[in-house]
Protein backbone atom coordinates (compact mmCIF):
# COMPACT_ATOMS: atom_id res chain seq x y z
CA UNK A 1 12.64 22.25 16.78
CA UNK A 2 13.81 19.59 14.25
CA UNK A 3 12.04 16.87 13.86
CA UNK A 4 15.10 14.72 14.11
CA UNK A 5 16.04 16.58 17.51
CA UNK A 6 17.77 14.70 20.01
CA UNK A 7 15.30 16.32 22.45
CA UNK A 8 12.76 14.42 21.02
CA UNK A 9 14.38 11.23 20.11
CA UNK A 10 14.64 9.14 23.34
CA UNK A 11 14.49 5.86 21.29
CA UNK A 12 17.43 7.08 18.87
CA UNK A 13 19.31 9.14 21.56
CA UNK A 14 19.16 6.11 24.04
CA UNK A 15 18.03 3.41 23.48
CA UNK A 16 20.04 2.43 20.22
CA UNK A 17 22.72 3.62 22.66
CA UNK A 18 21.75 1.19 25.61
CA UNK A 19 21.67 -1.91 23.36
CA UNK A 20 24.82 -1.45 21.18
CA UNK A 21 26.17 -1.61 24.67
CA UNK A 22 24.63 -4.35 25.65
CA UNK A 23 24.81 -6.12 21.79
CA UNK A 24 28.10 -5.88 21.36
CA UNK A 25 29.03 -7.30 24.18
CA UNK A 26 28.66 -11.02 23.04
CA UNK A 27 30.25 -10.26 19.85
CA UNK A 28 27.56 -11.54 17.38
CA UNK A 29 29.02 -13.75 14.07
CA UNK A 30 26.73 -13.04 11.70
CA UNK A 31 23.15 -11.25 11.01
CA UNK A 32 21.15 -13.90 12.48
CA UNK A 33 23.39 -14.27 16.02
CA UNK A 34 22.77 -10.03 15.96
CA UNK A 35 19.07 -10.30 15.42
CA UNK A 36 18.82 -13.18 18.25
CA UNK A 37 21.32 -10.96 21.08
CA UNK A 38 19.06 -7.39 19.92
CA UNK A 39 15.78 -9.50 20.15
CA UNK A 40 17.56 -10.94 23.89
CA UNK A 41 18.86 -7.64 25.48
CA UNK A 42 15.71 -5.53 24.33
CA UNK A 43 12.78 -8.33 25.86
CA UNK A 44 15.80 -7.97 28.75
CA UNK A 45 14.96 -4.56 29.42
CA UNK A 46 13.61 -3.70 32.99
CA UNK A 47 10.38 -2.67 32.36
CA UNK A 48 11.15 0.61 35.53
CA UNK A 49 13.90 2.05 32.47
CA UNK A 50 10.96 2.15 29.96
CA UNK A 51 8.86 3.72 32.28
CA UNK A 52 11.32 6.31 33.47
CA UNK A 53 12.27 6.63 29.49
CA UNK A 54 8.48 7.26 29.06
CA UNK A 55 8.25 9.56 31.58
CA UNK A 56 10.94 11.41 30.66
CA UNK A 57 9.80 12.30 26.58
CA UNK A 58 6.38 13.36 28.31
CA UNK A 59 8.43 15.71 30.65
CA UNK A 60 10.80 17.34 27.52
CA UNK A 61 7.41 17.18 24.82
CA UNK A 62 5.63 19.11 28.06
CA UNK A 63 9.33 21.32 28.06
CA UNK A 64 9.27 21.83 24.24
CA UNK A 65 5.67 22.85 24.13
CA UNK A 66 5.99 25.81 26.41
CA UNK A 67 9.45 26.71 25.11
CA UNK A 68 7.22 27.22 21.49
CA UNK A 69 9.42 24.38 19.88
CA UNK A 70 13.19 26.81 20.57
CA UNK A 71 16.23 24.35 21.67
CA UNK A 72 15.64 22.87 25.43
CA UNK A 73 18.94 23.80 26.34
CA UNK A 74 18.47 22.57 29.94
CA UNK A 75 17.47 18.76 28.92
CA UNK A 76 19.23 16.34 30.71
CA UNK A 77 18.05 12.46 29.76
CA UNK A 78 18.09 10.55 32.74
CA UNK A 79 17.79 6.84 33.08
């Protein structure tokens, strides 16, 4: 498997995801009104998502390992 799998990159395959969502939203001005609404929306996280996140990547790494690193074709992120 790639290292750059989506299989194995919760934090790129959902989170980035999650908070443009959430980002975007207020429609920041400028650099520092982005870096304030990321820094806002990621401490505003519910802390049961990162678990279940967590949880999750241990489940698919678990998945990859016996699948000797092939494509997880049945992988299905849920959150």
């Amino acid at each position: 498997m790639a290292p750059r799998s989506p299989d194995l990159s919760l934090c790129d395959f959902f989170l980035w995801g999650y908070l443009k969502g959430k980002v975007y939203v207020d429609k920041p001005r400028d650099i520092p009104h982005l870096q304030n609404a990321v820094e806002r929306k990621m401490r505003a996280i519910p802390r049961q998502m990162c678990e279940k996140v967590m949880t999750n990547i241990s489940r698919i790494m678990n998945e990859c390992v016996q699948n000797k690193g092939r494509h997880l074709n049945d992988v299905i992120f849920h959150v």
